[in-house]
PDB file of N, CA and C in Angstrom:
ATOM      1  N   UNK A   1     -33.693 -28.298  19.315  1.00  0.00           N
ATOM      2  CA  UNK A   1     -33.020 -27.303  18.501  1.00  0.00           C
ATOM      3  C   UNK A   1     -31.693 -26.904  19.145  1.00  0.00           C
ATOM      4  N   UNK A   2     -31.897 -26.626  21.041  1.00  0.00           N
ATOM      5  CA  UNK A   2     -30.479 -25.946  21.374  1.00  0.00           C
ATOM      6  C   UNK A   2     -29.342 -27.282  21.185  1.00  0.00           C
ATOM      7  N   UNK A   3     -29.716 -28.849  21.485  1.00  0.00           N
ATOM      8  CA  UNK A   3     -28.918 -29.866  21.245  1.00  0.00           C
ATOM      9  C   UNK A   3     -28.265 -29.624  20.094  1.00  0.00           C
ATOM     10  N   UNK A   4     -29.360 -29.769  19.156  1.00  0.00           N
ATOM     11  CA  UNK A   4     -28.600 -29.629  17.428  1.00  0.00           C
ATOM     12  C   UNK A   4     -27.594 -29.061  17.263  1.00  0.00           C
ATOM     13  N   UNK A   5     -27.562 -27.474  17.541  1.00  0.00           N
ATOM     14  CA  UNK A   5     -27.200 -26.559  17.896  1.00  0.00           C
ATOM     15  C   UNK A   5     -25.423 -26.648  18.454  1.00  0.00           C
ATOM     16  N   UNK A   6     -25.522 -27.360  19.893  1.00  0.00           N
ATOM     17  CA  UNK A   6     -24.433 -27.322  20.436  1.00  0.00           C
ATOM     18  C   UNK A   6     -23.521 -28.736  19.873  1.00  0.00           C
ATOM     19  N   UNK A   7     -24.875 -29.683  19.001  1.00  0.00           N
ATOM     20  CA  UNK A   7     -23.793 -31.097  18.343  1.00  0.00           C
ATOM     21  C   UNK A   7     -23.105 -30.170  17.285  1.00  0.00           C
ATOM     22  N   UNK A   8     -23.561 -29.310  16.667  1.00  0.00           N
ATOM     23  CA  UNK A   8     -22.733 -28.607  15.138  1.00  0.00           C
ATOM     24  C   UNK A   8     -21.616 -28.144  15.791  1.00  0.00           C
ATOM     25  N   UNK A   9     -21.909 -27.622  16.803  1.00  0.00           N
ATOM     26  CA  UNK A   9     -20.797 -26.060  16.855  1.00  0.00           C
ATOM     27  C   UNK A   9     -19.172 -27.642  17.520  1.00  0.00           C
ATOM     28  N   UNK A  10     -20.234 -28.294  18.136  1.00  0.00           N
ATOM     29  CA  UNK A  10     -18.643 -29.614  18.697  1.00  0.00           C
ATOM     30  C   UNK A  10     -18.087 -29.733  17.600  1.00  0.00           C
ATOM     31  N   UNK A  11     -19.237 -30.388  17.158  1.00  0.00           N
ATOM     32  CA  UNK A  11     -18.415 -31.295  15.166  1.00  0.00           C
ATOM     33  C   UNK A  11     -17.456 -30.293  14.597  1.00  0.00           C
ATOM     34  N   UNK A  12     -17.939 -28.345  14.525  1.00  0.00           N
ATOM     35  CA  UNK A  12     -17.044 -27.837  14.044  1.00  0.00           C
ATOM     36  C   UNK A  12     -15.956 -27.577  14.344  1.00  0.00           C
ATOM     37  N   UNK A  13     -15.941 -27.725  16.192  1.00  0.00           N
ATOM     38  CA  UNK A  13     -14.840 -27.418  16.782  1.00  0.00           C
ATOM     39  C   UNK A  13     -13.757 -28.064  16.759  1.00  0.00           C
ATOM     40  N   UNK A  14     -14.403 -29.906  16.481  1.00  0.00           N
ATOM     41  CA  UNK A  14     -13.217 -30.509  15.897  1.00  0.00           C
ATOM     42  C   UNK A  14     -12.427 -30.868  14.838  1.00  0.00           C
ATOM     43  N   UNK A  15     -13.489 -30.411  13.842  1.00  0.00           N
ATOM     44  CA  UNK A  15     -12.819 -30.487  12.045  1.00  0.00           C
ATOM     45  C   UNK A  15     -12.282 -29.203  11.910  1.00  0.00           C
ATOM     46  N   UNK A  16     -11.800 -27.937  12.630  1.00  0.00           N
ATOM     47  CA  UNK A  16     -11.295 -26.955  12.723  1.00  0.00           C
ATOM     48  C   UNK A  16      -9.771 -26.934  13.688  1.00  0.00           C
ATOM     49  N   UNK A  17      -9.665 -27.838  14.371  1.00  0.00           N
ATOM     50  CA  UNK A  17      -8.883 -27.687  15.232  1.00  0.00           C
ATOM     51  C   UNK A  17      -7.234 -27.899  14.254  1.00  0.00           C
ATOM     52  N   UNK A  18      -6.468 -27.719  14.627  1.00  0.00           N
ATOM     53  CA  UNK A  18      -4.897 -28.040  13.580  1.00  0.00           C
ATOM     54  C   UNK A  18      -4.750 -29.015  13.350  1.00  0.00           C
ATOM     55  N   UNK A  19      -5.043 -30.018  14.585  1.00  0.00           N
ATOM     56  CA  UNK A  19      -4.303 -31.317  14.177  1.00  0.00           C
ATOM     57  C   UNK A  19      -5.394 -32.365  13.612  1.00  0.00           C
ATOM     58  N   UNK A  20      -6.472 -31.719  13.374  1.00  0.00           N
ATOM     59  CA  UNK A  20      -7.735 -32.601  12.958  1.00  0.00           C
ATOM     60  C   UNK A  20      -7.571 -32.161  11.243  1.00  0.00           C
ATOM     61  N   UNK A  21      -7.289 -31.231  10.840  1.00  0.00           N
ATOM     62  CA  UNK A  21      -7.237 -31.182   9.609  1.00  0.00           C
ATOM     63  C   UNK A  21      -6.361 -31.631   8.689  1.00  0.00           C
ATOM     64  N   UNK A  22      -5.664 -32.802   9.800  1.00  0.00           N
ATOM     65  CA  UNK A  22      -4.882 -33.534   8.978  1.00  0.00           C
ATOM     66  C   UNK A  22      -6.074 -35.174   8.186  1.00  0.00           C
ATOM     67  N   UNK A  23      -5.143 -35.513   6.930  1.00  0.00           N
ATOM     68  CA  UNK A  23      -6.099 -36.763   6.569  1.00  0.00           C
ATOM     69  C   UNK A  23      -5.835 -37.871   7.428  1.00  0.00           C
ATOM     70  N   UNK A  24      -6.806 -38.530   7.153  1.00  0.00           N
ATOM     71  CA  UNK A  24      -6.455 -40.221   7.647  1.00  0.00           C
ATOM     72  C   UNK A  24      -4.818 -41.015   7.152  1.00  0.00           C
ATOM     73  N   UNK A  25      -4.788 -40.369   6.054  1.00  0.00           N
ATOM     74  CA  UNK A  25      -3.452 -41.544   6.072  1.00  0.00           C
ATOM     75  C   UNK A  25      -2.666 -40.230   6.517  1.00  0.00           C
ATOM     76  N   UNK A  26      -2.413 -39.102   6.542  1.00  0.00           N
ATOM     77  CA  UNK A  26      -1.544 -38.034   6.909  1.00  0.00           C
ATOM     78  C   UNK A  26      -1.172 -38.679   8.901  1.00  0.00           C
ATOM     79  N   UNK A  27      -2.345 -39.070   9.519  1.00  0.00           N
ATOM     80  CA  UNK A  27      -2.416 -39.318  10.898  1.00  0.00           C
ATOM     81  C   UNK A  27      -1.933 -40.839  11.015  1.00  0.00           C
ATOM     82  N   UNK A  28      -2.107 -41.093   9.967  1.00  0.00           N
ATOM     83  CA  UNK A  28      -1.779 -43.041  10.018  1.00  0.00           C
ATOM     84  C   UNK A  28       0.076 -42.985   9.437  1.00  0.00           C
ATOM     85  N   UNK A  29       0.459 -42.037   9.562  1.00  0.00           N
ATOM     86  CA  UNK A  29       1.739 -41.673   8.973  1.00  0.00           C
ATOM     87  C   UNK A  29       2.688 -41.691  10.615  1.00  0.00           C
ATOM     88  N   UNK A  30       1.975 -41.497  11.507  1.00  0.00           N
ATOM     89  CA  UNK A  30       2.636 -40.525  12.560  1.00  0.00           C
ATOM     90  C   UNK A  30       2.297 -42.115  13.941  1.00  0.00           C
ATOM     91  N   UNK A  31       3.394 -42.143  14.883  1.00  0.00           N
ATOM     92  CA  UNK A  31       3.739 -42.592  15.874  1.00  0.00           C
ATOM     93  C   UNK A  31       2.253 -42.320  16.532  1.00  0.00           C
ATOM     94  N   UNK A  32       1.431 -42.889  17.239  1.00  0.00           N
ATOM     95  CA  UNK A  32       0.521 -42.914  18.148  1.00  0.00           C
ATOM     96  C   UNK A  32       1.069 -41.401  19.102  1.00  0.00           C
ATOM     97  N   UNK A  33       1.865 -41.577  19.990  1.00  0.00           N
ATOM     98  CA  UNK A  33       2.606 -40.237  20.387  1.00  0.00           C
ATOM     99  C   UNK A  33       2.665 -39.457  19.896  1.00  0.00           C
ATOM    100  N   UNK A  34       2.855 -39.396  18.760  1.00  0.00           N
ATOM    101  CA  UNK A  34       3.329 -38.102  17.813  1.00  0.00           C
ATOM    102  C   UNK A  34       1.541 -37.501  17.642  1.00  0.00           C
ATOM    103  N   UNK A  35       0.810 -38.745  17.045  1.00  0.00           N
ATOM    104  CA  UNK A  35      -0.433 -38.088  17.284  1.00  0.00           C
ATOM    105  C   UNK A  35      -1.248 -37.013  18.399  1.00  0.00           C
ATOM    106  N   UNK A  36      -0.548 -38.140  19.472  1.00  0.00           N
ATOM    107  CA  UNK A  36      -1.863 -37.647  20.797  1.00  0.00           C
ATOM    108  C   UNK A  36      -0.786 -35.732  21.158  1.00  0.00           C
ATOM    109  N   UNK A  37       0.563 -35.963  20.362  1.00  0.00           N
ATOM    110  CA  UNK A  37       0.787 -34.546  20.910  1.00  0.00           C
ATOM    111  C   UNK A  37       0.406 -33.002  19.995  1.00  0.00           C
ATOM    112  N   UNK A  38      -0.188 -33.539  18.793  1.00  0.00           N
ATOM    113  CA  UNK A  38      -0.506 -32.855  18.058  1.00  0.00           C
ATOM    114  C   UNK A  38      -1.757 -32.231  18.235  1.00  0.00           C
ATOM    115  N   UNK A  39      -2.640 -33.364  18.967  1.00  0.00           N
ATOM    116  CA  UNK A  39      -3.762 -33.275  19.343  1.00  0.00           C
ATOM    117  C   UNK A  39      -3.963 -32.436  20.612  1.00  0.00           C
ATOM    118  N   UNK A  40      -2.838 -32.353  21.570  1.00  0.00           N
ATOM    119  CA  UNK A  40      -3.079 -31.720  22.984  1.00  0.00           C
ATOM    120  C   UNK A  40      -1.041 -31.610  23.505  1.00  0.00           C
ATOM    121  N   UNK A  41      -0.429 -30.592  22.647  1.00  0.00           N
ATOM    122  CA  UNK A  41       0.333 -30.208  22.837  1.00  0.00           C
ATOM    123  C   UNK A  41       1.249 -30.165  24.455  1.00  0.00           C
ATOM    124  N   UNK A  42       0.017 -29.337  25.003  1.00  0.00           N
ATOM    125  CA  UNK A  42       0.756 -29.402  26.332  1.00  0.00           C
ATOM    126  C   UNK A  42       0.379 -31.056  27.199  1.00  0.00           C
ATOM    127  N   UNK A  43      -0.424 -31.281  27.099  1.00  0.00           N
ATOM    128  CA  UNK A  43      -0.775 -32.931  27.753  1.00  0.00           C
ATOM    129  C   UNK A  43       0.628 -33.544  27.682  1.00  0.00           C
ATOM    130  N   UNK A  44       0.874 -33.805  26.458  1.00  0.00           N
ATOM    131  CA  UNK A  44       1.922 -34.801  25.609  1.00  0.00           C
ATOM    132  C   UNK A  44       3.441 -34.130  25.909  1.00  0.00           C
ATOM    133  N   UNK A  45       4.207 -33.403  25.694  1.00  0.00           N
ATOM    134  CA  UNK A  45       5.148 -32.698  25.183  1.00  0.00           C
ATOM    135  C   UNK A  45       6.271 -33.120  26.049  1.00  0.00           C
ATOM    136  N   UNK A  46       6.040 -33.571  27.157  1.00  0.00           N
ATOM    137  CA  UNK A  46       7.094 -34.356  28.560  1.00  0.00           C
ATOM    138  C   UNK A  46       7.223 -35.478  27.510  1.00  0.00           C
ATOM    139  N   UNK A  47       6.090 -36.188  27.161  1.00  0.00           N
ATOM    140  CA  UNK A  47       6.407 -37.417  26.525  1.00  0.00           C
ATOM    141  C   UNK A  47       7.495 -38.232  25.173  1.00  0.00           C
ATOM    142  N   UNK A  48       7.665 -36.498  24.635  1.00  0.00           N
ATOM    143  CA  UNK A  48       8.520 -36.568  23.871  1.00  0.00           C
ATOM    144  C   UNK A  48       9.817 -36.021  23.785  1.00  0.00           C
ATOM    145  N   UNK A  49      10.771 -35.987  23.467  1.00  0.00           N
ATOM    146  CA  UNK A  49      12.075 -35.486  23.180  1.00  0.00           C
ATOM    147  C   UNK A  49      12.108 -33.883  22.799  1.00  0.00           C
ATOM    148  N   UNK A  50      11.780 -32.959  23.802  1.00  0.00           N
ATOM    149  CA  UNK A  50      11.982 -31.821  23.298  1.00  0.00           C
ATOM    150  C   UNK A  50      12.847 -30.839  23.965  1.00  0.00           C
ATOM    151  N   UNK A  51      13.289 -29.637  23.143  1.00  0.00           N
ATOM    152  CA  UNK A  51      14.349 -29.124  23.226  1.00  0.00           C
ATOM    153  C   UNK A  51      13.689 -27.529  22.819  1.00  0.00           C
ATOM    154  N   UNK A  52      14.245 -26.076  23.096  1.00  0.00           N
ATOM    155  CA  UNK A  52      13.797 -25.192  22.515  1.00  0.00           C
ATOM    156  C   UNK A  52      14.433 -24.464  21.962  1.00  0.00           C
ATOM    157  N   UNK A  53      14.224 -24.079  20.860  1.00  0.00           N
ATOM    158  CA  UNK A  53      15.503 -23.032  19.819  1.00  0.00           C
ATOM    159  C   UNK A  53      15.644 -21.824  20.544  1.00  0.00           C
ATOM    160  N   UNK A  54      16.613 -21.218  20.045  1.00  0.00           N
ATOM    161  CA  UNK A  54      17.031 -19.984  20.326  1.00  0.00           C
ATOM    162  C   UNK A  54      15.913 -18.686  20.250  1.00  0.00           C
ATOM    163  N   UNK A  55      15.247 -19.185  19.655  1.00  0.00           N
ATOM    164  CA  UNK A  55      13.968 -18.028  19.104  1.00  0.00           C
ATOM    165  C   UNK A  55      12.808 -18.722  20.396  1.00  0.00           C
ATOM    166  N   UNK A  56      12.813 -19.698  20.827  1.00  0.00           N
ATOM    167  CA  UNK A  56      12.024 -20.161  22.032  1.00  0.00           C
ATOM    168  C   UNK A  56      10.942 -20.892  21.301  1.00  0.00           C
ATOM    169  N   UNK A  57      11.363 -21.325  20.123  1.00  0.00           N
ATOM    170  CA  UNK A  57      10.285 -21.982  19.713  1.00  0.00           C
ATOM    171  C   UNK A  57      10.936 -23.989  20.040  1.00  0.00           C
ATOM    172  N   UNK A  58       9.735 -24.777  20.542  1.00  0.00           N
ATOM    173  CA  UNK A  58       9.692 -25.829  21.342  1.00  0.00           C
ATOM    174  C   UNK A  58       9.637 -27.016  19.697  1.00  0.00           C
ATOM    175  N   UNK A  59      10.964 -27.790  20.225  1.00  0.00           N
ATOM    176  CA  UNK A  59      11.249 -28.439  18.591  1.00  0.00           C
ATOM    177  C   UNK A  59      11.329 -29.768  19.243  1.00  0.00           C
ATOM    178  N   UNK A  60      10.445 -31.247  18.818  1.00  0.00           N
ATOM    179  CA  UNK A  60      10.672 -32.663  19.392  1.00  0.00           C
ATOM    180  C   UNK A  60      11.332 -33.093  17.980  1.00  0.00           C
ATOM    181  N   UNK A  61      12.177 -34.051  18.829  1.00  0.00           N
ATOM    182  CA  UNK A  61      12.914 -35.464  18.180  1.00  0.00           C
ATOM    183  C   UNK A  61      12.067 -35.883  17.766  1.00  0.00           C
ATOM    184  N   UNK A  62      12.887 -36.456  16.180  1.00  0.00           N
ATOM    185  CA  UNK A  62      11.884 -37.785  15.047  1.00  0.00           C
ATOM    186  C   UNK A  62      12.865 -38.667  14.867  1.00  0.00           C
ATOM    187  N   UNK A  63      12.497 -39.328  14.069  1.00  0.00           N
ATOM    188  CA  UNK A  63      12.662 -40.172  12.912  1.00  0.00           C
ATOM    189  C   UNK A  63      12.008 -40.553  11.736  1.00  0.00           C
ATOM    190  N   UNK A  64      12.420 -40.145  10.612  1.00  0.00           N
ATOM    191  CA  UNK A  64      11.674 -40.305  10.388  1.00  0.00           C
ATOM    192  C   UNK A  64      11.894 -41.221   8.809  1.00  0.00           C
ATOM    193  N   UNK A  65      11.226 -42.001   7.979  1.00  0.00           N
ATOM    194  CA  UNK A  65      11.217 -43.022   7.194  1.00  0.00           C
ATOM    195  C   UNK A  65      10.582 -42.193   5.885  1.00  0.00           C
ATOM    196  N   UNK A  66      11.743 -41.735   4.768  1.00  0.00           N
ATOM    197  CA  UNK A  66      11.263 -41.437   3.722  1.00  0.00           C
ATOM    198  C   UNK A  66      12.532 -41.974   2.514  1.00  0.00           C
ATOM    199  N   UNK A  67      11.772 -41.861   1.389  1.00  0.00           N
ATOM    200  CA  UNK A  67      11.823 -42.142   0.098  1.00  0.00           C
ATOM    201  C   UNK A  67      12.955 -41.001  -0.999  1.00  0.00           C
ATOM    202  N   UNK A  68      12.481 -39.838  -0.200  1.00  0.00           N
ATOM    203  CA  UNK A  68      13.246 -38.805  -0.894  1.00  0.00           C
ATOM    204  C   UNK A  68      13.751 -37.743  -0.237  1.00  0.00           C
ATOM    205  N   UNK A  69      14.955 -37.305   0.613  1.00  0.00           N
ATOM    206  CA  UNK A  69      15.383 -36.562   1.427  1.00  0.00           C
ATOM    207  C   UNK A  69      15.238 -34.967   0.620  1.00  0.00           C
ATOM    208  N   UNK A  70      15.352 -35.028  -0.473  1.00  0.00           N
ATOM    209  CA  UNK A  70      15.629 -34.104  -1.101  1.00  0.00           C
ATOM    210  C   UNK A  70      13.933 -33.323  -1.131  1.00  0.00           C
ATOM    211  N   UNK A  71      13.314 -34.268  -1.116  1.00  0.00           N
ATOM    212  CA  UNK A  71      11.827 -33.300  -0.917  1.00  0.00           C
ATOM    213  C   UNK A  71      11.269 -32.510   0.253  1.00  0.00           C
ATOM    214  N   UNK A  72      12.255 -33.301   1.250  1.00  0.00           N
ATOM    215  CA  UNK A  72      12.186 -32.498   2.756  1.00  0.00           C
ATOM    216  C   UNK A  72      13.014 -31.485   2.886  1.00  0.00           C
ATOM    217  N   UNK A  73      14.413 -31.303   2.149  1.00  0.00           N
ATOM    218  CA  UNK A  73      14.986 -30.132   1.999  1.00  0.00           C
ATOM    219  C   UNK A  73      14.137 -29.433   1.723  1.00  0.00           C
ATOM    220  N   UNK A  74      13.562 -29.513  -0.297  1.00  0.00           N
ATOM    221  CA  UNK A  74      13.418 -28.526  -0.525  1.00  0.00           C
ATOM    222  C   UNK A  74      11.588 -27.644  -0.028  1.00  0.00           C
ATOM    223  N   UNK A  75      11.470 -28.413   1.040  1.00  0.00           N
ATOM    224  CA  UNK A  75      10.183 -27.993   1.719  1.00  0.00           C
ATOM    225  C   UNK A  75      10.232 -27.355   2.847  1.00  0.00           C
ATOM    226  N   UNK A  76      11.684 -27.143   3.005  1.00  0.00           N
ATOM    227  CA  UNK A  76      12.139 -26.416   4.240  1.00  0.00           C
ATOM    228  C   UNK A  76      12.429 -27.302   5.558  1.00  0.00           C
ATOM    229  N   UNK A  77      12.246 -28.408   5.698  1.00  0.00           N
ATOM    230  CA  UNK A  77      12.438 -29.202   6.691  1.00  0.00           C
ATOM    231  C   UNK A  77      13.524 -29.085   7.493  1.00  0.00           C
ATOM    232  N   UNK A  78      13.837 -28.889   8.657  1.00  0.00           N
ATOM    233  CA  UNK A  78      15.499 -28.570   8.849  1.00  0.00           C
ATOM    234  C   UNK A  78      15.880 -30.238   9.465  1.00  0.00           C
ATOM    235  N   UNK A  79      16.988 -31.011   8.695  1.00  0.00           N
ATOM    236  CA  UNK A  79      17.550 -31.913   8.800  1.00  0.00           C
ATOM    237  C   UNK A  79      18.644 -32.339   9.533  1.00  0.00           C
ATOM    238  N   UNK A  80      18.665 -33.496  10.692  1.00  0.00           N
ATOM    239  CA  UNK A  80      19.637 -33.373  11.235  1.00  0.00           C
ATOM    240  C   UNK A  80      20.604 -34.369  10.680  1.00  0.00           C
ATOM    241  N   UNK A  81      20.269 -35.542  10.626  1.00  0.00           N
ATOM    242  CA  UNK A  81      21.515 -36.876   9.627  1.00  0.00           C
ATOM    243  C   UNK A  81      20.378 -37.344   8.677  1.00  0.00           C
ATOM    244  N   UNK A  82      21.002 -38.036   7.561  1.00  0.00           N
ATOM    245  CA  UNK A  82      20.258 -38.568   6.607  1.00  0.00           C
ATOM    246  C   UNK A  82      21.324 -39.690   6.453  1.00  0.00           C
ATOM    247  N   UNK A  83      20.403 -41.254   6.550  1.00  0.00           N
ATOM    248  CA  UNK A  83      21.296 -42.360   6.504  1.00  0.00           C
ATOM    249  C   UNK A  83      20.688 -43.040   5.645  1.00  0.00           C
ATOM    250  N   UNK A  84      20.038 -43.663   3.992  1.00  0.00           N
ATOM    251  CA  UNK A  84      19.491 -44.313   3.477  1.00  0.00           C
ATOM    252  C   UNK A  84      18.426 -43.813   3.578  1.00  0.00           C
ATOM    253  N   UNK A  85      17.122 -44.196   4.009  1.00  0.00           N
ATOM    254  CA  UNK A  85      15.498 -43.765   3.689  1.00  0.00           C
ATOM    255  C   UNK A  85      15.033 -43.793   5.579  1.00  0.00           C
ATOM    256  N   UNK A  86      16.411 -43.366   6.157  1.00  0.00           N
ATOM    257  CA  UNK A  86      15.872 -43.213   7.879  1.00  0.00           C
ATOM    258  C   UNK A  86      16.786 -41.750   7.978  1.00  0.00           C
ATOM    259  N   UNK A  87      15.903 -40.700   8.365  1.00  0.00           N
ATOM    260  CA  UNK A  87      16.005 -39.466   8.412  1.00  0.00           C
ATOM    261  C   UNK A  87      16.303 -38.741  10.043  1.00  0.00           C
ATOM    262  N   UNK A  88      16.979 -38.141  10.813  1.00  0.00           N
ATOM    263  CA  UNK A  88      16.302 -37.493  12.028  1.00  0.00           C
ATOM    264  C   UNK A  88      16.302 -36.159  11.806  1.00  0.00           C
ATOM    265  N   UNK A  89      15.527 -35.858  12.329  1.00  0.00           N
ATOM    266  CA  UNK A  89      14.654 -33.874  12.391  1.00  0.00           C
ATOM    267  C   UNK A  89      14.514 -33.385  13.883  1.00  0.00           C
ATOM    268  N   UNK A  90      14.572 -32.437  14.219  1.00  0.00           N
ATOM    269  CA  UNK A  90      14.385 -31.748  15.630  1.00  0.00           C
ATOM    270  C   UNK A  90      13.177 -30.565  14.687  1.00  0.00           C
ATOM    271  N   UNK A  91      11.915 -31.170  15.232  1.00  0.00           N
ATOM    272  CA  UNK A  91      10.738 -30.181  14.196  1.00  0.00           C
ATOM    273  C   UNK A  91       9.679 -29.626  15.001  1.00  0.00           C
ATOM    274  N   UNK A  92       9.029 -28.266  14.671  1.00  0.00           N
ATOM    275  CA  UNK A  92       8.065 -27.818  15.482  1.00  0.00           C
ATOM    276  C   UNK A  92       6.817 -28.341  14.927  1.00  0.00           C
ATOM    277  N   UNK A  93       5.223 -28.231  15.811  1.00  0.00           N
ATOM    278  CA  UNK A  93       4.617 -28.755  15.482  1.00  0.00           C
ATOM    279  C   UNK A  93       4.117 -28.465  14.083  1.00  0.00           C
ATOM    280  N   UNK A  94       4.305 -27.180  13.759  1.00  0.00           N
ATOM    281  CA  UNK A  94       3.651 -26.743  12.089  1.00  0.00           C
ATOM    282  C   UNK A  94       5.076 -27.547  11.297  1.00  0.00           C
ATOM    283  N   UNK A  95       6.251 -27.368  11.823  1.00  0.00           N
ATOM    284  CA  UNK A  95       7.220 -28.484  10.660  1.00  0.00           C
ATOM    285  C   UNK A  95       6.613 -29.494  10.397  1.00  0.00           C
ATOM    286  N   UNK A  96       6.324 -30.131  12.068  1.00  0.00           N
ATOM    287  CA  UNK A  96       5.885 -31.717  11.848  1.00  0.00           C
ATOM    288  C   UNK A  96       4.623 -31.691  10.568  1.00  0.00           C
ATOM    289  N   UNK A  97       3.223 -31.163  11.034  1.00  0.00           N
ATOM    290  CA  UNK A  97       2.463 -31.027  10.023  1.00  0.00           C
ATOM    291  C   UNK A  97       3.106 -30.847   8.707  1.00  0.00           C
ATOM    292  N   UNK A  98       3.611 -30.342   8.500  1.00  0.00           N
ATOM    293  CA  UNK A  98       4.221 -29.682   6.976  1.00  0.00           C
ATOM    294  C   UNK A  98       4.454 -31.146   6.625  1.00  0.00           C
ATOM    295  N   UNK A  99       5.932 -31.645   7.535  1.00  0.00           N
ATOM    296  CA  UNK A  99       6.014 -33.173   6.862  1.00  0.00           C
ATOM    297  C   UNK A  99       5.440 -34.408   6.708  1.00  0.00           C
ATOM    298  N   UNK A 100       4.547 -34.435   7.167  1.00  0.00           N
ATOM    299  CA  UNK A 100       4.150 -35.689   7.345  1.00  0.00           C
ATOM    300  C   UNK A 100       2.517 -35.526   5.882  1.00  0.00           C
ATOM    301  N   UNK A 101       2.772 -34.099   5.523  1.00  0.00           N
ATOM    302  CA  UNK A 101       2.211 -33.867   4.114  1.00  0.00           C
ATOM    303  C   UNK A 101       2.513 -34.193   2.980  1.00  0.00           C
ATOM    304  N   UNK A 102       3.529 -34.741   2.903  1.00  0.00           N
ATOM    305  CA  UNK A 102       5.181 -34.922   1.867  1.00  0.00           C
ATOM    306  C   UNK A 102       4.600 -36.275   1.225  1.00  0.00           C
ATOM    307  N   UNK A 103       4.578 -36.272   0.129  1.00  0.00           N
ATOM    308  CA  UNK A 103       4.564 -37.898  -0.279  1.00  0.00           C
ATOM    309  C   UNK A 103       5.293 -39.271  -0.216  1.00  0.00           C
ATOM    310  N   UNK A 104       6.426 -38.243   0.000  1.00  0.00           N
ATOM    311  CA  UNK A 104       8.079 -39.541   0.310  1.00  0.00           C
ATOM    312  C   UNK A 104       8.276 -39.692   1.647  1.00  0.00           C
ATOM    313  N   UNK A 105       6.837 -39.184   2.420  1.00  0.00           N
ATOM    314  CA  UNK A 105       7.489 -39.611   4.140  1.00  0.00           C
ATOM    315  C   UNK A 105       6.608 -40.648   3.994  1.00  0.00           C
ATOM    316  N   UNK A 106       7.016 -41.967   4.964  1.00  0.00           N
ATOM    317  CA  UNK A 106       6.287 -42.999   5.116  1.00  0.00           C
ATOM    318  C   UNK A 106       5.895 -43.401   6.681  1.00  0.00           C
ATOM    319  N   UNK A 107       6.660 -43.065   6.935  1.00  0.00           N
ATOM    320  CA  UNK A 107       6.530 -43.310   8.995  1.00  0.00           C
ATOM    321  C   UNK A 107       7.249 -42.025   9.345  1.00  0.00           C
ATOM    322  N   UNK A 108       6.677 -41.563  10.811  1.00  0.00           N
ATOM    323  CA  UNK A 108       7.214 -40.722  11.534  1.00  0.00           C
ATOM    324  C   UNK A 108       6.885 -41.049  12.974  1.00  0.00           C
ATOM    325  N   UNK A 109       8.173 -41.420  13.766  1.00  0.00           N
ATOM    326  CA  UNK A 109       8.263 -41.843  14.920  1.00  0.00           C
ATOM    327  C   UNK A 109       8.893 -40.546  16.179  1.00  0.00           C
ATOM    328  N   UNK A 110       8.658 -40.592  17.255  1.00  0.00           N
ATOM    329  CA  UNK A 110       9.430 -40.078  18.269  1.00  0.00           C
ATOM    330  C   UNK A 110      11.073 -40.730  18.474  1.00  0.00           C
ATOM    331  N   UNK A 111      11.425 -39.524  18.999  1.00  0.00           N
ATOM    332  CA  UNK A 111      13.068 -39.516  18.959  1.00  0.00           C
ATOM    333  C   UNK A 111      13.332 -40.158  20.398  1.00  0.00           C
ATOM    334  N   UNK A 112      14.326 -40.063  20.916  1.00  0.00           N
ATOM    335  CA  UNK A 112      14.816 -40.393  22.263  1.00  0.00           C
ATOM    336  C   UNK A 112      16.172 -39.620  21.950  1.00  0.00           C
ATOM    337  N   UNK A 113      16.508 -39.618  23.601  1.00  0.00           N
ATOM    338  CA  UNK A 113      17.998 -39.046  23.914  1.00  0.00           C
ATOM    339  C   UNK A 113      18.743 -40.146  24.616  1.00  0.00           C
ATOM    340  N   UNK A 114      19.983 -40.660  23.879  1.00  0.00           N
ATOM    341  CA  UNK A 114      20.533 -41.626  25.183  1.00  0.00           C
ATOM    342  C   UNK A 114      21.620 -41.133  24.973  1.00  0.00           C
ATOM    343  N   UNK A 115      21.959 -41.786  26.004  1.00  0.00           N
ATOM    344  CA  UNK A 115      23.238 -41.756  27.195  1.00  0.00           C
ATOM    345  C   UNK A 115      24.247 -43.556  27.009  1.00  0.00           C
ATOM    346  N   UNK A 116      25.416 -42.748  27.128  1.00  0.00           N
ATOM    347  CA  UNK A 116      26.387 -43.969  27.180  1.00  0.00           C
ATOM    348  C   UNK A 116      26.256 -44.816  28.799  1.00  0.00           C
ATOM    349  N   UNK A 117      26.040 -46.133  29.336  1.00  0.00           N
ATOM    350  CA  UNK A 117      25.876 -46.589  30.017  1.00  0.00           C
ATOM    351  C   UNK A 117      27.738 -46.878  31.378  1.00  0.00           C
TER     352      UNK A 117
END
C-alpha cells in the first residue's frame, strides 16, 4: 500500500511539473538542450546563450523555424530579426513554453554568441 502510495504521488510529481505538461510533439518541437533546460533550469542554463533583462528576468538565445511570424507577434513573443521562416528570440522559459505552443513554429533550436575571428 505505502509503495503504491509513493509510485502515485512520483507519477504526479511528474505530470505536474512545467515542463512535463508540455505534449509530445510540443517537446519534439524543441532542441534536445532546449528540452533538458526546461526540465532542470538551473542544471542546463550555462549550456545555453543567456542574458538577463533589466527586470532580472534570465532570457536564452533561439532560433527558431516558423511558418508565420505574425502569430508570434501577435502572441506576444518578443522578436529579434525575422529572415524568411528562420526567426531569432531572446525568450524566458514561460515565453519559450508559450512558443513552442504556436502552430506555425516547427523547430526551436539554441542560439550561440560569436565573435569575429
Amino acid at each position: 500500500m505505502r509503495c503504491a502510495l509513493i509510485g502515485m504521488l512520483s507519477l504526479l510529481a511528474l505530470c505536474c511539473g512545467s515542463s512535463r505538461s508540455l505534449t509530445g510533439a510540443d517537446r519534439a518541437k524543441l532542441h534536445p538542450m532546449l528540452q533538458r533546460l526546461l526540465d532542470d533550469p538551473a542544471g542546463y542554463a550555462a549550456c545555453c546563450d543567456m542574458s538577463v533583462r533589466s527586470d532580472g528576468t534570465r532570457v536564452y538565445g533561439v532560433i527558431i523555424r516558423a511558418s508565420n511570424p505574425d502569430e508570434l507577434r501577435n502572441a506576444a513573443i518578443p522578436l529579434t530579426s525575422v529572415t524568411g521562416d528562420v526567426i531569432t528570440a531572446r525568450l524566458s522559459l514561460e515565453e519559450l513554453r508559450k512558443l513552442i505552443r504556436l502552430p506555425s513554429v516547427r523547430w526551436v533550436e539554441t542560439g550561440s554568441t560569436n565573435f569575429p575571428m
